[in-house]
Protein backbone atom coordinates (compact mmCIF):
# COMPACT_ATOMS: atom_id res chain seq x y z
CA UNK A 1 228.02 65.45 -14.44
CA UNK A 2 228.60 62.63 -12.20
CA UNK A 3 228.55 63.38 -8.28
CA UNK A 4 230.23 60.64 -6.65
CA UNK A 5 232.80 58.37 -8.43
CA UNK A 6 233.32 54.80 -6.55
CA UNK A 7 236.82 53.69 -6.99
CA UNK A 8 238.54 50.13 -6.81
CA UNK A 9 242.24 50.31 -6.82
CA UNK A 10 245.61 48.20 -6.70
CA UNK A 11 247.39 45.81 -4.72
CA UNK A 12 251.04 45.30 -4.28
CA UNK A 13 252.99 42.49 -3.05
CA UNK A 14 255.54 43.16 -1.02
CA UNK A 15 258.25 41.78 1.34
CA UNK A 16 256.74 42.71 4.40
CA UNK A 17 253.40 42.25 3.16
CA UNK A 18 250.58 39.79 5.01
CA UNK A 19 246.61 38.81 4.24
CA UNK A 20 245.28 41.43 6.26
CA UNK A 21 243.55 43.49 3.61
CA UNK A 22 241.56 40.10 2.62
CA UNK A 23 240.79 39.64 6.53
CA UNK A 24 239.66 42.68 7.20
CA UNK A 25 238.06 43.78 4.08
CA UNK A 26 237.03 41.08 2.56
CA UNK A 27 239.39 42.58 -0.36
CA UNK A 28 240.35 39.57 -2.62
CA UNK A 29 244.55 39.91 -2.40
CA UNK A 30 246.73 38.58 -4.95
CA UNK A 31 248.57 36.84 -1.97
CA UNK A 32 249.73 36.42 1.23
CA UNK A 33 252.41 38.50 1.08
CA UNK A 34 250.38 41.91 -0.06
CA UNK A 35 251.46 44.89 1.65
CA UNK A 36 249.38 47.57 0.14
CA UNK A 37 245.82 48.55 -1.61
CA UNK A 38 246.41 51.57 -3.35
CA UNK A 39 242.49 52.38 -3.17
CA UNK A 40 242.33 56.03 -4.47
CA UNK A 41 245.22 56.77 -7.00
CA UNK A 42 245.71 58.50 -10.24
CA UNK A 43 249.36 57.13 -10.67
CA UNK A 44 250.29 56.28 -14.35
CA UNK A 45 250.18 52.26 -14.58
CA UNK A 46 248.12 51.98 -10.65
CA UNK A 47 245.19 54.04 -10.98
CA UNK A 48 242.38 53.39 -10.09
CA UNK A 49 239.22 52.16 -11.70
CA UNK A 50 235.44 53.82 -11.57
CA UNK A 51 232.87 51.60 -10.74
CA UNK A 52 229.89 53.35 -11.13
CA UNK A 53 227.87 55.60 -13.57
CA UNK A 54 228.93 57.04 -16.76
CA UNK A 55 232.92 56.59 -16.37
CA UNK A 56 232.01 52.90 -15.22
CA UNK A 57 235.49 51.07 -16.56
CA UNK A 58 237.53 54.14 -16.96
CA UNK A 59 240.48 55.27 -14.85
CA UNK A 60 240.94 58.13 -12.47
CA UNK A 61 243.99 59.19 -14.55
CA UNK A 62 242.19 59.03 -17.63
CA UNK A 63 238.71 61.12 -16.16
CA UNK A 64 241.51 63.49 -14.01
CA UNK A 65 242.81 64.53 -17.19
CA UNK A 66 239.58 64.69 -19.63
CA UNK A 67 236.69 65.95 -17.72
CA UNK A 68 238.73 67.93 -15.52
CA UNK A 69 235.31 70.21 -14.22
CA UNK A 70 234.55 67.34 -12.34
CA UNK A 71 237.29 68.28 -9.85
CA UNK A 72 236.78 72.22 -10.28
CA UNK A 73 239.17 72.89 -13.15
CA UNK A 74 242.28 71.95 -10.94
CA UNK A 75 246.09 73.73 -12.04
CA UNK A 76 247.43 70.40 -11.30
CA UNK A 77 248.73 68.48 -14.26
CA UNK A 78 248.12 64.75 -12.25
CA UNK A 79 246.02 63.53 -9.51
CA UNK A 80 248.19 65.24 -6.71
CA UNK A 81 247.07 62.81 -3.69
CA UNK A 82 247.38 59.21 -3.31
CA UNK A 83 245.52 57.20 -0.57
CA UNK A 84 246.12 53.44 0.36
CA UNK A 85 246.23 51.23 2.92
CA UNK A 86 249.10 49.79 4.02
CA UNK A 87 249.47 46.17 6.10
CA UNK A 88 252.86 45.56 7.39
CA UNK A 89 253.17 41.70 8.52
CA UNK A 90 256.74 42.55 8.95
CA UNK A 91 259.05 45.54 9.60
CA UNK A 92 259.28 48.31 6.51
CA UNK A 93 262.73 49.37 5.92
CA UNK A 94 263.79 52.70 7.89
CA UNK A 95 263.34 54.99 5.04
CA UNK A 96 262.59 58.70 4.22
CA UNK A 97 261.58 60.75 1.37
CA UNK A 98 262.73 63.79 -0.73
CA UNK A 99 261.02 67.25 -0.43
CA UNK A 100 259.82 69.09 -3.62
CA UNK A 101 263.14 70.37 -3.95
CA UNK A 102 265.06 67.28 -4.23
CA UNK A 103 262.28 65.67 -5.80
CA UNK A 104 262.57 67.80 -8.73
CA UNK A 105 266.34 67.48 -8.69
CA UNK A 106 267.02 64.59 -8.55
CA UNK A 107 264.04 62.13 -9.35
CA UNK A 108 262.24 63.93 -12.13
CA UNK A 109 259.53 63.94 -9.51
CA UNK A 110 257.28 65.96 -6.68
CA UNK A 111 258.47 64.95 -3.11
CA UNK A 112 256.82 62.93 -1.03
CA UNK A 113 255.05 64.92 2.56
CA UNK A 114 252.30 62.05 4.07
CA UNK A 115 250.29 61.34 6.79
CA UNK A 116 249.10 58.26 8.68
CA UNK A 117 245.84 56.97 10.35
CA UNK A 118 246.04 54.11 12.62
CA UNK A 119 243.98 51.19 11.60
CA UNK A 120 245.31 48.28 13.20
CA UNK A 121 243.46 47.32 16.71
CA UNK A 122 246.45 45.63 18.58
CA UNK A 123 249.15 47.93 19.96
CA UNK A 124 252.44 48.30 17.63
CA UNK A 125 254.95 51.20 16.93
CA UNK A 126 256.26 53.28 14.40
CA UNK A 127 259.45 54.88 14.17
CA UNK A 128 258.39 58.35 13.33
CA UNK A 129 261.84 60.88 13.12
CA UNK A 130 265.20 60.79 15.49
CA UNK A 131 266.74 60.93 19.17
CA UNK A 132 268.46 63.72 18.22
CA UNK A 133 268.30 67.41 17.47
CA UNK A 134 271.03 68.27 14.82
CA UNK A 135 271.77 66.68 10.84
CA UNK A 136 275.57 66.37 11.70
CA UNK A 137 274.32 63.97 14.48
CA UNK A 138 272.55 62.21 12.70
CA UNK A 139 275.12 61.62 10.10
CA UNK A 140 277.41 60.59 12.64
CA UNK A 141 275.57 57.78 14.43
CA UNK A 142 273.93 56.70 10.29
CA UNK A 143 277.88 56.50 10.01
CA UNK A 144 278.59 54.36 13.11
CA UNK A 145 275.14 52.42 12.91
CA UNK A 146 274.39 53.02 15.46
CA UNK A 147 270.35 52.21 14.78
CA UNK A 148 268.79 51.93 18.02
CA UNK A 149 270.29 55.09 19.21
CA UNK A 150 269.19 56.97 16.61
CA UNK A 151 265.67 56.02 15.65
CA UNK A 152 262.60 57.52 17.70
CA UNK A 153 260.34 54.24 17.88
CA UNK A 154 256.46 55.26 19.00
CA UNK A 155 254.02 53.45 20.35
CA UNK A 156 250.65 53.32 18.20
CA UNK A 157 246.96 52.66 18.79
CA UNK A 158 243.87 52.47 16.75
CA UNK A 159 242.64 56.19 15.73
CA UNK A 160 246.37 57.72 16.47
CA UNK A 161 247.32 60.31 13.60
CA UNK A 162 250.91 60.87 12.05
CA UNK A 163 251.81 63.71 9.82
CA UNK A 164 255.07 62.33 8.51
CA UNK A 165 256.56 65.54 6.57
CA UNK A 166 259.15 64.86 3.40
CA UNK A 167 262.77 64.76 5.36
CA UNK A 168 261.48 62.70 8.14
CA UNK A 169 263.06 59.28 8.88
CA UNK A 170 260.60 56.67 9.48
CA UNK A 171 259.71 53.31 9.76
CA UNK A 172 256.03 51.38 9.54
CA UNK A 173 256.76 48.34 12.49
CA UNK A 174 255.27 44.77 11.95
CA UNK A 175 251.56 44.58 13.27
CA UNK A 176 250.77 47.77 12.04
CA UNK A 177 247.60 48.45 9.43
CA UNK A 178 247.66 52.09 8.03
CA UNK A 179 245.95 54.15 5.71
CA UNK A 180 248.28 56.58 4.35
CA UNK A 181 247.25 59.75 2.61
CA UNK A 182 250.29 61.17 0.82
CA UNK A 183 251.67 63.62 -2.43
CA UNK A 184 251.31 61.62 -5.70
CA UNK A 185 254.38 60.46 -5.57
CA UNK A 186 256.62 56.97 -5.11
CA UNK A 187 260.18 57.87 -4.51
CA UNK A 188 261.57 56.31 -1.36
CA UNK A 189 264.70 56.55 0.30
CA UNK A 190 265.99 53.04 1.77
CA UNK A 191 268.56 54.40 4.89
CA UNK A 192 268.21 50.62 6.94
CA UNK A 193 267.17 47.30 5.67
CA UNK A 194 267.94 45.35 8.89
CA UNK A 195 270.32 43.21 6.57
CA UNK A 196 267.49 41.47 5.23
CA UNK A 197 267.91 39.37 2.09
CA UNK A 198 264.98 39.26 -0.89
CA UNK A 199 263.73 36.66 -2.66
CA UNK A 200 266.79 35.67 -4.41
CA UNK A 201 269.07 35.97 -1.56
CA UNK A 202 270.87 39.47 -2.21
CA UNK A 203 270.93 42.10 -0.10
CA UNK A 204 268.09 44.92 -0.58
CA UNK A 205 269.01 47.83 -2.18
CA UNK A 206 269.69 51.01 0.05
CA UNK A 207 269.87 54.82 -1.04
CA UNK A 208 272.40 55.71 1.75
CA UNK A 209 273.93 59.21 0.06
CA UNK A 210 270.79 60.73 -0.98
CA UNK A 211 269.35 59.19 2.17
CA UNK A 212 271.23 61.51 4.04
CA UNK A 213 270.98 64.09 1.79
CA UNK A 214 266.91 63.83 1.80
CA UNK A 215 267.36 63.89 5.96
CA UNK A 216 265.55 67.18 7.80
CA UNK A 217 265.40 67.24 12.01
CA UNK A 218 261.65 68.04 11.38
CA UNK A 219 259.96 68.64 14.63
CA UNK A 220 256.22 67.20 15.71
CA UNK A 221 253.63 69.38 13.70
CA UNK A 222 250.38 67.43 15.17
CA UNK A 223 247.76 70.09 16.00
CA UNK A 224 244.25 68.07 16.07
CA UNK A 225 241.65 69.97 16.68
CA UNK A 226 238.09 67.96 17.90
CA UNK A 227 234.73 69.54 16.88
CA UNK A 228 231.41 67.76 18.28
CA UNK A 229 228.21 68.62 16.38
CA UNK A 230 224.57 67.51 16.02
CA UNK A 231 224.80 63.29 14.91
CA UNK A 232 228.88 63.78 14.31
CA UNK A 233 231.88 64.15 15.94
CA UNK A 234 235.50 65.61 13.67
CA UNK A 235 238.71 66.47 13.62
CA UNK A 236 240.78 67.95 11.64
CA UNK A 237 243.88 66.08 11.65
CA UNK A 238 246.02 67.99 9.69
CA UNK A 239 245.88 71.33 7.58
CA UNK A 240 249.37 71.27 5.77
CA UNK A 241 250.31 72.90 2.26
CA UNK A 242 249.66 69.63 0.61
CA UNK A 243 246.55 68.42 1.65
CA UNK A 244 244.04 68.83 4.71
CA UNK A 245 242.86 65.28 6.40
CA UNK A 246 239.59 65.15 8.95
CA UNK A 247 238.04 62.61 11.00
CA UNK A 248 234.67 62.05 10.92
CA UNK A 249 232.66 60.10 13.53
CA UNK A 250 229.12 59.68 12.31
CA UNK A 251 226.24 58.47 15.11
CA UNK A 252 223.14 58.64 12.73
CA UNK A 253 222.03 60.93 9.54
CA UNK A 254 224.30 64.31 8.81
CA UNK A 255 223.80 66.72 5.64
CA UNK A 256 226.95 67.99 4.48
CA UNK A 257 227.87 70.70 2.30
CA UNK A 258 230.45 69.94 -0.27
CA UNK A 259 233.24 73.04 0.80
CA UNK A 260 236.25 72.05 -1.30
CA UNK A 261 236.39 71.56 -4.60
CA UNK A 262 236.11 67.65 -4.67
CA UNK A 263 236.59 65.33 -1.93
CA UNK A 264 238.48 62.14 -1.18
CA UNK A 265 236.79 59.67 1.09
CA UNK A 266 237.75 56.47 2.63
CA UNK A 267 235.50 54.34 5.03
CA UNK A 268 237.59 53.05 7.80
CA UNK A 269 235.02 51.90 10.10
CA UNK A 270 231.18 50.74 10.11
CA UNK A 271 228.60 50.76 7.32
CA UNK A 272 225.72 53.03 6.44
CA UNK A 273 224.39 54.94 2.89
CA UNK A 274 225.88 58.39 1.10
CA UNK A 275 222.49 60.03 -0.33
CA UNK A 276 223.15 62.22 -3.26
CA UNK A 277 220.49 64.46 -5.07
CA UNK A 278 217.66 61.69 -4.59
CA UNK A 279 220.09 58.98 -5.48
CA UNK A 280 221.26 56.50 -2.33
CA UNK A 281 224.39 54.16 -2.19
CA UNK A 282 225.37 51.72 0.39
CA UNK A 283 228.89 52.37 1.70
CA UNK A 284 230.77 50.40 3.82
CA UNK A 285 234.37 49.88 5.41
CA UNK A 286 236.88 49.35 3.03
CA UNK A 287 234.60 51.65 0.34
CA UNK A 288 236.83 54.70 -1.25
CA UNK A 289 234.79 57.23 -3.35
CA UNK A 290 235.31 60.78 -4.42
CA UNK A 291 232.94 63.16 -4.48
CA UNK A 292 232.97 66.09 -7.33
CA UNK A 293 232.25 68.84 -7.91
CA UNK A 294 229.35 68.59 -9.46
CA UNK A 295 227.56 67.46 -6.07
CA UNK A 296 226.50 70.89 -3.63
CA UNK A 297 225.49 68.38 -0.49
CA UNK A 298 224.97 64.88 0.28
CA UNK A 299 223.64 62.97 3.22
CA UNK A 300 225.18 60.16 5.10
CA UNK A 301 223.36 57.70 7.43
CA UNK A 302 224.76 55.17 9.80
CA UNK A 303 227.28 54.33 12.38
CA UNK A 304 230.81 54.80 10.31
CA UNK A 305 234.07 56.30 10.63
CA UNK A 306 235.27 58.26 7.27
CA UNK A 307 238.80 59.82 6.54
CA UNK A 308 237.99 62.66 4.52
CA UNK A 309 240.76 64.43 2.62
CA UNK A 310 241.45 67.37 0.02
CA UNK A 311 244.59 68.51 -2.07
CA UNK A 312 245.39 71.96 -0.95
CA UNK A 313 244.34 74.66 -3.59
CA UNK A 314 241.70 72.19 -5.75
């Protein structure tokens, strides 16, 4: 069985999008106006694509659902994460997303619970949940638009973590560069569009009533915990009922023991080599690869940052 499964994924023009991902990657964009690089993604119609070994050509979907002992037979019918990167040139709409509940209810769909890991080296902001501490109030002032009273704008630096839970308003600000690690899922929530016209001159389209149905006073659930061992520094960014996100800082050569029952990995900084049962691959920033479950340990050299993540339960 195959150990580690390099993955190229898609891009998606957007609005707000900008020609950061070909900067800064070296990734080459459909335009100038791409917004995100869904880079590890089992979606139906933007999954991604193996690149190496035996599924060379095939999609994560398609391997996900055929050969599913390479991710340790798990009870999940479809990829459950989705990972991208996200490059806002411009403001995002202020938005938010369904729980499970509503999901289910009223989108034929899982809700959407995600998590964000600043990229971006210049200082920006986010708006990540309200100013105040009860629904009805928030209703009110949604009513009144009363925007900048409302919204709980956040200053952001390179290496900050989010954990943005399904119910909470937020907002990705212009100058920001994200990767996002979120439930498989793509229902959003438009509350606020800043009145801004698209490319034909109409209004965007907002979700106001289930906007404010979808809304939850969620309070800050960031408990990072930093853990400094021989050649590597993590943490553990978040440990949630959907997934489980860590940090790791690598300074030269680490082993690793494979602990979950496959792995989602995303290079985010640096450059070095993954070493796998005899077999070596360079890796690099902007590299996404999974590792299966077929793989016990591997070995990574270099000077790199990695994002590692895991669906909860596989």
């Amino acid at each position: 069985m195959e150990k580690i499964l390099f993955l190229e994924g898609k891009f998606s023009e957007k609005i707000w999008g900008g020609s950061r991902l070909k900067i800064e990657y070296g990734y080459e964009i459909p335009s100038d106006n791409t917004g995100e690089y869904w880079a590890i993604s089992g979606m139906e119609g933007e999954s991604s694509t193996i690149l190496n070994g035996a599924f060379e050509g095939k999609s994560l979907r398609e391997i996900y659902k055929n050969d599913p002992e390479l991710f340790g037979s798990s009870k999940e019918e479809y990829f459950p994460l989705l990972v991208k990167i996200i490059d806002a040139a411009d403001d995002l709409s202020i938005q938010v997303h369904p729980d499970d509940e509503m999901g289910a209810k009223y989108e034929n769909s899982k809700g959407k619970t995600e998590c964000w890991y600043i990229l971006n080296e210049e200082p920006s902001s986010i708006i990540f949940g309200l100013n105040v501490d009860k629904k009805e109030d928030a209703i009110r002032l949604i009513d009144q638009r009363k925007w900048k009273e409302l919204l709980r704008e956040v200053p952001t630096n390179k290496g900050d973590f989010f954990f943005v839970r399904a119910g909470t308003v937020h907002a990705i600000k212009k100058g920001s560069l994200i990767l996002e690690i979120q439930q498989a899922s793509d229902i959003t929530y438009r509350l606020y569009d800043y009145d801004r016209k698209d490319a034909n001159g109409k209004l965007r389209q907002l979700h106001l009533e289930k906007s404010k149905k979808a809304i939850k006073i969620n309070k800050d659930e960031e408990k990072i915990k930093i853990i400094s061992k021989d050649g590597y520094d993590e943490k553990i960014l978040t440990e949630n009922e959907y997934f489980e996100v860590r940090e790791f800082k690598i300074k030269n050569e680490v082993v690793f023991e494979r602990k979950k029952s496959y792995l989602l990995e995303s290079v985010v900084e640096g450059s070095g080599e993954i070493e796998i049962e005899a077999k070596t691959y360079p890796i690099k920033k902007g590299d996404f690869f999974l590792i299966t479950n077929a793989a016990k340990e591997y070995k990574i050299k270099g000077n790199l940052t990695i994002i590692e993540s895991n669906p909860v339960g596989a």
